[in-house]
C-alpha atoms as a PDB file:
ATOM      1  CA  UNK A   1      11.977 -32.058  -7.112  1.00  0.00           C
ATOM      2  CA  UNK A   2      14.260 -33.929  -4.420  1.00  0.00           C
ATOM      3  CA  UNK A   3      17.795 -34.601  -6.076  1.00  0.00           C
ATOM      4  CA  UNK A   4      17.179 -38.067  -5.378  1.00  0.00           C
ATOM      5  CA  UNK A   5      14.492 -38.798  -7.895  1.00  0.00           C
ATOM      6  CA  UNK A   6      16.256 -36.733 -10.455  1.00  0.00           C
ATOM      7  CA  UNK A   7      17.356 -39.596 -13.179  1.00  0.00           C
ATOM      8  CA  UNK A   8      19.435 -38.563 -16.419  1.00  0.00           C
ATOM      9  CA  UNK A   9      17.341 -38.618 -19.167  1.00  0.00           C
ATOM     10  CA  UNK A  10      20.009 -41.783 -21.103  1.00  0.00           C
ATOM     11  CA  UNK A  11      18.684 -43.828 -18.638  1.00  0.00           C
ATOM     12  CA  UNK A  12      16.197 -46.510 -19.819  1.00  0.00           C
ATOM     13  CA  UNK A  13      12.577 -45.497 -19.153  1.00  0.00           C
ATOM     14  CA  UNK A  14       9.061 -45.546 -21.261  1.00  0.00           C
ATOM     15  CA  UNK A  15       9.038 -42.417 -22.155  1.00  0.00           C
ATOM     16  CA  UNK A  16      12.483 -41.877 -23.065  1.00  0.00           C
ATOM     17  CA  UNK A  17      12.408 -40.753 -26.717  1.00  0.00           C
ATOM     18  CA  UNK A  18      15.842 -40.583 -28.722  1.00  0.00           C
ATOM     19  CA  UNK A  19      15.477 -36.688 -28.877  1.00  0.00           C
ATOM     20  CA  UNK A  20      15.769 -36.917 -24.782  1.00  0.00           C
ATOM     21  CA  UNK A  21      19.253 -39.142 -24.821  1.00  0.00           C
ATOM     22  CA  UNK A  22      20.822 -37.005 -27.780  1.00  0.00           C
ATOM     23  CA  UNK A  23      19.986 -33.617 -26.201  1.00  0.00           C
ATOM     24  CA  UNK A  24      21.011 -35.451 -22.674  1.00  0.00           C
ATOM     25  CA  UNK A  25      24.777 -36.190 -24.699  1.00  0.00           C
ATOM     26  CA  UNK A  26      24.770 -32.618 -25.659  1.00  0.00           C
ATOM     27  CA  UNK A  27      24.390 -30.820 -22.584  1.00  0.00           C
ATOM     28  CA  UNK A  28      26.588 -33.260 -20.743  1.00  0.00           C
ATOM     29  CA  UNK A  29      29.269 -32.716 -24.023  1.00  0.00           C
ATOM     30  CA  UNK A  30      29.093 -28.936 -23.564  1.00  0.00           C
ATOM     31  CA  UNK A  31      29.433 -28.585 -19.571  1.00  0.00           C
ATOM     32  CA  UNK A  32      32.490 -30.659 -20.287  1.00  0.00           C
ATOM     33  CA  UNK A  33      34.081 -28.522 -23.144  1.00  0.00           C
ATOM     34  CA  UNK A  34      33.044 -25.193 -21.221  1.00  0.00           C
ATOM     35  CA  UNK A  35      34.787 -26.776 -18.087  1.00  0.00           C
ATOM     36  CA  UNK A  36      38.042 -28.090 -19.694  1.00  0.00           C
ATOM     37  CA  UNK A  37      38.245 -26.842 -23.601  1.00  0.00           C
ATOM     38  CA  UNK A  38      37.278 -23.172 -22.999  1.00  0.00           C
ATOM     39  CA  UNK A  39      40.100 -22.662 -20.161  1.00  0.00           C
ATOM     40  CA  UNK A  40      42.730 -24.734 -22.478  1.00  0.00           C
ATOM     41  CA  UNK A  41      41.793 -22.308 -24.963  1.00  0.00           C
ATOM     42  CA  UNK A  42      42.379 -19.610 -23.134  1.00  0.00           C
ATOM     43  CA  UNK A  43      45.874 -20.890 -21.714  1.00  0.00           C
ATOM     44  CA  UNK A  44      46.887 -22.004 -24.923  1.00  0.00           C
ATOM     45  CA  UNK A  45      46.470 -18.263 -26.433  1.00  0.00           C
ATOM     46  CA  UNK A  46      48.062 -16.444 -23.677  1.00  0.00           C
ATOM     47  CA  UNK A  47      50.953 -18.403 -24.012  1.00  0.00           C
ATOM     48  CA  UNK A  48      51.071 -17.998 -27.952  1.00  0.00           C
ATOM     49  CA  UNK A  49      50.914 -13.978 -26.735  1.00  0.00           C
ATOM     50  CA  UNK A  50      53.232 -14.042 -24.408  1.00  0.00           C
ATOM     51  CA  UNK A  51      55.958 -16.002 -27.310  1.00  0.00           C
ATOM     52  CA  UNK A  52      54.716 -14.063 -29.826  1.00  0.00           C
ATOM     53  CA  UNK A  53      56.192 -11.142 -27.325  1.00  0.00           C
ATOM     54  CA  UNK A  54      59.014 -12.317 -26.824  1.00  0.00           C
ATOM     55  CA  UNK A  55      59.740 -13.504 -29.757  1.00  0.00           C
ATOM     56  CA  UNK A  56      59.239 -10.256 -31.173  1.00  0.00           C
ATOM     57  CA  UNK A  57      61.556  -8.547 -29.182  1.00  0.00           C
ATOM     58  CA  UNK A  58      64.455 -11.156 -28.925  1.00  0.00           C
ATOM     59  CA  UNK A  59      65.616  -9.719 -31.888  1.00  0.00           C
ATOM     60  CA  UNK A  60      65.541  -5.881 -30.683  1.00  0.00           C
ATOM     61  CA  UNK A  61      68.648  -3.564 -29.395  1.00  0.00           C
ATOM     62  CA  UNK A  62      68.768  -0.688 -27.908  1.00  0.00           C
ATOM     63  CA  UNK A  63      71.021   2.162 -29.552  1.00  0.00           C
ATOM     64  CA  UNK A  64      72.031   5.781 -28.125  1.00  0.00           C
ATOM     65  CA  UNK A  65      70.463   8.411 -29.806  1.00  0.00           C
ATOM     66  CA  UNK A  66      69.958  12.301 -29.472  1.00  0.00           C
ATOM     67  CA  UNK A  67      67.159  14.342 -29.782  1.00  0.00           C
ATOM     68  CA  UNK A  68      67.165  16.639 -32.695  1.00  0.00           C
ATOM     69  CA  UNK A  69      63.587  17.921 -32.697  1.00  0.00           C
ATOM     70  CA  UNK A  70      61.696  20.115 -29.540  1.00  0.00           C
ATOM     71  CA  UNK A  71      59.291  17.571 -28.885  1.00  0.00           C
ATOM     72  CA  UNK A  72      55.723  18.756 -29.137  1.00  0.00           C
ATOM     73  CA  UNK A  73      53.083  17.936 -26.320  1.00  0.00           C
ATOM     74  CA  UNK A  74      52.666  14.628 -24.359  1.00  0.00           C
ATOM     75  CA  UNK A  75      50.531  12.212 -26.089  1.00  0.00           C
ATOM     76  CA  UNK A  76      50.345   8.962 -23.624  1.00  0.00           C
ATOM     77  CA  UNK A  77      49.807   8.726 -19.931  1.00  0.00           C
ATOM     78  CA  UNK A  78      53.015   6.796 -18.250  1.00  0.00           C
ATOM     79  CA  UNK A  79      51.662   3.596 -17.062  1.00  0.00           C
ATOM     80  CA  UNK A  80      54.766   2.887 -14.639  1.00  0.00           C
ATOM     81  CA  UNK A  81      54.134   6.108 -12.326  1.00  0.00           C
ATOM     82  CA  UNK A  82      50.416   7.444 -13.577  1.00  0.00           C
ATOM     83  CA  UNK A  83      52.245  10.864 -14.424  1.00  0.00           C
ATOM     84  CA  UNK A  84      54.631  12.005 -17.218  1.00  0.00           C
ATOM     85  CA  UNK A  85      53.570  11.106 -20.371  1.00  0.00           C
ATOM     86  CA  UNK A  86      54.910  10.142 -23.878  1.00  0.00           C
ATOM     87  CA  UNK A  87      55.631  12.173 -26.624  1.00  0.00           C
ATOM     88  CA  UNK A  88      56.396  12.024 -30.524  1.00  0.00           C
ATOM     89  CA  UNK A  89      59.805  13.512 -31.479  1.00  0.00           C
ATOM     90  CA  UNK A  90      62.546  13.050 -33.994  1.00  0.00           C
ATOM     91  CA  UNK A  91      66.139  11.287 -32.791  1.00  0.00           C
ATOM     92  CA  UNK A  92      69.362  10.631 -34.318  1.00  0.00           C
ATOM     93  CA  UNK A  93      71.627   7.458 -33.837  1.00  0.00           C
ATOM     94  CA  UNK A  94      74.603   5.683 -35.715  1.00  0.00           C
ATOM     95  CA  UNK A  95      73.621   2.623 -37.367  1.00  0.00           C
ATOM     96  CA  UNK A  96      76.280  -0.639 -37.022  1.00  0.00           C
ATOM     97  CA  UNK A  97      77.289  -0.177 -40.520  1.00  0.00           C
ATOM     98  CA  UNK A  98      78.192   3.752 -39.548  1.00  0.00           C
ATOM     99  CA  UNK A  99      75.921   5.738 -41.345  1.00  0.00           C
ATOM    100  CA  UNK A 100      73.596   8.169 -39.431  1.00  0.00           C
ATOM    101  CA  UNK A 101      70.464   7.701 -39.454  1.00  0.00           C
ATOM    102  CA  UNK A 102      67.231   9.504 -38.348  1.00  0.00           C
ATOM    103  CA  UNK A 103      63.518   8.128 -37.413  1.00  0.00           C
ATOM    104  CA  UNK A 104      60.134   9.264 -35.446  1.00  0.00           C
ATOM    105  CA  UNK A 105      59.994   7.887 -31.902  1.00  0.00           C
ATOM    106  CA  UNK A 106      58.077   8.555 -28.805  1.00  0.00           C
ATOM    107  CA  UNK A 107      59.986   9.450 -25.949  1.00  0.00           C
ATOM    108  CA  UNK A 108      59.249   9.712 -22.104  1.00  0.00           C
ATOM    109  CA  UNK A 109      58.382  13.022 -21.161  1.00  0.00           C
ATOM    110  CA  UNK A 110      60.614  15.954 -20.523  1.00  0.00           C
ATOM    111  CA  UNK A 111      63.357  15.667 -23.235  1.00  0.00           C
ATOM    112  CA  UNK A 112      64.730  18.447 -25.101  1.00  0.00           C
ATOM    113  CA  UNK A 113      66.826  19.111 -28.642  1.00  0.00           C
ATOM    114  CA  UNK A 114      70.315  17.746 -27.817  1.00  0.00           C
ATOM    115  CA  UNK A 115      69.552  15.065 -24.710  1.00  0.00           C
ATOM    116  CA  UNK A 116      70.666  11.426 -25.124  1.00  0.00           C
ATOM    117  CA  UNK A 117      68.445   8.626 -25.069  1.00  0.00           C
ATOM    118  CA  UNK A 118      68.333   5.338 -25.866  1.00  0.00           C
ATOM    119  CA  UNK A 119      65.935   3.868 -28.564  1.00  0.00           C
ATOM    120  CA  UNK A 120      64.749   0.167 -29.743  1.00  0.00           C
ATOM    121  CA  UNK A 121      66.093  -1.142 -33.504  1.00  0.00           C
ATOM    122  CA  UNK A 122      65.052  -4.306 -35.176  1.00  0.00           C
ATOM    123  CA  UNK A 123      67.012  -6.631 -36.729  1.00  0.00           C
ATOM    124  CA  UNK A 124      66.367  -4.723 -40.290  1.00  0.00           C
ATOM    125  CA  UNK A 125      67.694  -1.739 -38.111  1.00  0.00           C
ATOM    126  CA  UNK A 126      64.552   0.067 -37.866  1.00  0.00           C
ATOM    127  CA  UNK A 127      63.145   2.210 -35.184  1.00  0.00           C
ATOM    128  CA  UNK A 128      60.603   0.028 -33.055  1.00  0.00           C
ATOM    129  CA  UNK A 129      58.401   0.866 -29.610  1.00  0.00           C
ATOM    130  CA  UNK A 130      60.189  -0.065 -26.407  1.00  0.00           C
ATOM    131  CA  UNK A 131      59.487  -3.445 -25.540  1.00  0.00           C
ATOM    132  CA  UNK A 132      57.298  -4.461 -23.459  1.00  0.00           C
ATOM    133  CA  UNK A 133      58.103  -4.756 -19.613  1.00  0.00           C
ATOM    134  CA  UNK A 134      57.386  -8.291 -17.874  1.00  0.00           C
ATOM    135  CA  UNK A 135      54.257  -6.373 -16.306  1.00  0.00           C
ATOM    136  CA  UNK A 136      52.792  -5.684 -19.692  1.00  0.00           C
ATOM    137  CA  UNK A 137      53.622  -8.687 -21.232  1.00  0.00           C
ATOM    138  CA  UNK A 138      51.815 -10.668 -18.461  1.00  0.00           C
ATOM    139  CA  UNK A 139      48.672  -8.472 -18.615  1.00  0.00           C
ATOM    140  CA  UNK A 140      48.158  -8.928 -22.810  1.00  0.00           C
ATOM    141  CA  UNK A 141      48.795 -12.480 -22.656  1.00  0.00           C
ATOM    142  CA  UNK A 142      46.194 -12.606 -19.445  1.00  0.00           C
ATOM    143  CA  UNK A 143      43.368 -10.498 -21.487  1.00  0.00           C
ATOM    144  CA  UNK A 144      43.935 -12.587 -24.410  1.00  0.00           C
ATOM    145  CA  UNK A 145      43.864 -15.830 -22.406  1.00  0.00           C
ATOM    146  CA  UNK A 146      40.778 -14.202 -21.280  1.00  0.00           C
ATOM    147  CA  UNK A 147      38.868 -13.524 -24.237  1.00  0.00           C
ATOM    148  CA  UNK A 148      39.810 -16.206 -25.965  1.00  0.00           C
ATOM    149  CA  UNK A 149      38.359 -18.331 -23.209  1.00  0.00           C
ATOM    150  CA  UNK A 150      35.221 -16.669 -23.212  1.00  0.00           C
ATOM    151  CA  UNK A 151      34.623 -16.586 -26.284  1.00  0.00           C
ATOM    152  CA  UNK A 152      34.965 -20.359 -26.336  1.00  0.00           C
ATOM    153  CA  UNK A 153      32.847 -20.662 -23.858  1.00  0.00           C
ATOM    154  CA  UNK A 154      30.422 -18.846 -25.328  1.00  0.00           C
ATOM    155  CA  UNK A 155      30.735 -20.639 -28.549  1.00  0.00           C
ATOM    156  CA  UNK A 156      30.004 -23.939 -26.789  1.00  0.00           C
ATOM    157  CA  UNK A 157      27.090 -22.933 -25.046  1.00  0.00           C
ATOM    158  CA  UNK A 158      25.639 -21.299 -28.374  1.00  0.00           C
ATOM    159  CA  UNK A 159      26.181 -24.727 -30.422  1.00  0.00           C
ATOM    160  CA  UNK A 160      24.321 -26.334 -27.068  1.00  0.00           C
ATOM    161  CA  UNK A 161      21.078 -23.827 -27.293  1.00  0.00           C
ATOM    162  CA  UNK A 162      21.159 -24.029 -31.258  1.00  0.00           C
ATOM    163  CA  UNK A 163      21.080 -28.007 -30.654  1.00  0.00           C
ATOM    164  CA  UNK A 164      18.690 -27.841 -28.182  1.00  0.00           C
ATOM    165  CA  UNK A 165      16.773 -26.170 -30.245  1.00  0.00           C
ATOM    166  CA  UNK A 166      16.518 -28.074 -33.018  1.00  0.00           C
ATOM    167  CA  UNK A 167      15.848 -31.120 -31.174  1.00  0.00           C
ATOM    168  CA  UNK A 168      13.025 -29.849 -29.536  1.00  0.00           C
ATOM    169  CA  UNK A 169      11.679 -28.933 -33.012  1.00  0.00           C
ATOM    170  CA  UNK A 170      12.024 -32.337 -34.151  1.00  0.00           C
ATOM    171  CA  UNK A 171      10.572 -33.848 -30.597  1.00  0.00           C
ATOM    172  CA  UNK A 172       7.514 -31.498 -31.198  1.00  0.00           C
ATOM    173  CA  UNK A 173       7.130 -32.524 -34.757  1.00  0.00           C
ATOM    174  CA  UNK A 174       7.192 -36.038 -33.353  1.00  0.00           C
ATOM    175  CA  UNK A 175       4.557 -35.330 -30.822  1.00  0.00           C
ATOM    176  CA  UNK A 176       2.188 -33.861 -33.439  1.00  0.00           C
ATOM    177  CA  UNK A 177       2.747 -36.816 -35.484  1.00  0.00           C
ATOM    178  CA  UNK A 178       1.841 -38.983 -32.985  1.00  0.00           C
ATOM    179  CA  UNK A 179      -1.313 -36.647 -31.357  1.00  0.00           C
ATOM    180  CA  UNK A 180      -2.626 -36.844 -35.727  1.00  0.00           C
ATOM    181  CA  UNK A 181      -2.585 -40.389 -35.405  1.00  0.00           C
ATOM    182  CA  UNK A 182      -4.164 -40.695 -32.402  1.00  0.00           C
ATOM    183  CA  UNK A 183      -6.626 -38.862 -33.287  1.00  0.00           C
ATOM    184  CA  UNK A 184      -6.861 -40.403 -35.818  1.00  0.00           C
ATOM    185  CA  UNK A 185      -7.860 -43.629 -34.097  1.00  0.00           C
ATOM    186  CA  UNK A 186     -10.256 -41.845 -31.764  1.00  0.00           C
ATOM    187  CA  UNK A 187     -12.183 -40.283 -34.606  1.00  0.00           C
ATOM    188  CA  UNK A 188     -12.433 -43.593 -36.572  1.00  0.00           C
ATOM    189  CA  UNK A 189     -12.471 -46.732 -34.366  1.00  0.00           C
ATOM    190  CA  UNK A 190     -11.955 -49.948 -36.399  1.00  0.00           C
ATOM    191  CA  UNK A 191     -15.270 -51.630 -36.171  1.00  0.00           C
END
């Protein structure tokens, strides 16, 4: 059909049924939310992840330590060169309040029993991962932006097809109606 003589369904006509204009509402609703609330979504959760990470590590230090334990084998693959690795080990560092302390860390690659290093505390003074570099920070708050926009998307369009659906139950319903009473009428002609 030439765009020309397509007409949205709202528009007056005889054959215009109120199933047609509320189903007409809800597709034009959803192509909106899918163009503008899905991506807000998305934006809006990728910047709570990215807070959230820095947040999170606003409060971290970093402390010399020294390895007391031959590390065992590499666990990780390094992201930053694609080589190296990480592995578990056991360090020793002085805590502000002077004790000495000892934790479970992972570690790049390559350290032995007696090398210095320095690891992350929290504010309670606790052993945490290294924070995150900018790079990774950007790419979790991107895939989170991401799914979270998808999903969104996805939600919308299932509400649309559930609608749709439903609404064409009720527009067939209506048409059977209508065919049983015209029948109805053909069958028994008021004499």
């Amino acid at each position: 059909m030439p765009l020309g003589k397509l007409r949205p369904p709202w528009r007056p006509g005889p054959l215009r049924r109120g199933t047609d204009v509320a189903q007409s509402w809800v597709v034009l609703a959803t192509g909106v939310l899918i163009a503008v609330a899905a991506p807000a979504a998305g934006v809006v959760a990728g910047s709570a992840v990215d807070a959230a990470t820095h947040r999170e590590s606003s409060g971290w230090r970093p402390v010399s330590a020294v390895v007391t334990k031959e590390p065992a084998t590499r666990i990780t693959v390094d992201s930053g060169t694609g080589t190296g690795g990480r592995v578990h080990t056991t360090v020793r560092w002085t805590a502000p309040d002077h004790t000495v302390r000892t934790g479970e860390t992972t570690l790049a690659a390559g350290v032995h029993v007696g090398d210095r290093t320095t690891v992350w505390l929290d504010r309670d003074g606790a052993l945490v991962r290294d924070p995150s570099t900018p790079t990774d920070s950007l790419a979790e708050s991107v895939v989170a932006g991401t799914v979270v926009g998808s999903a969104a998307g996805l939600l919308f369009f299932g509400a649309e097809r559930v609608t749709v659906r439903l609404l064409d139950r009720r527009r067939y319903a209506q048409w059977e109606k209508e065919w049983a009473e015209a029948d109805a009428r053909w069958r028994h002609p008021q004499q």
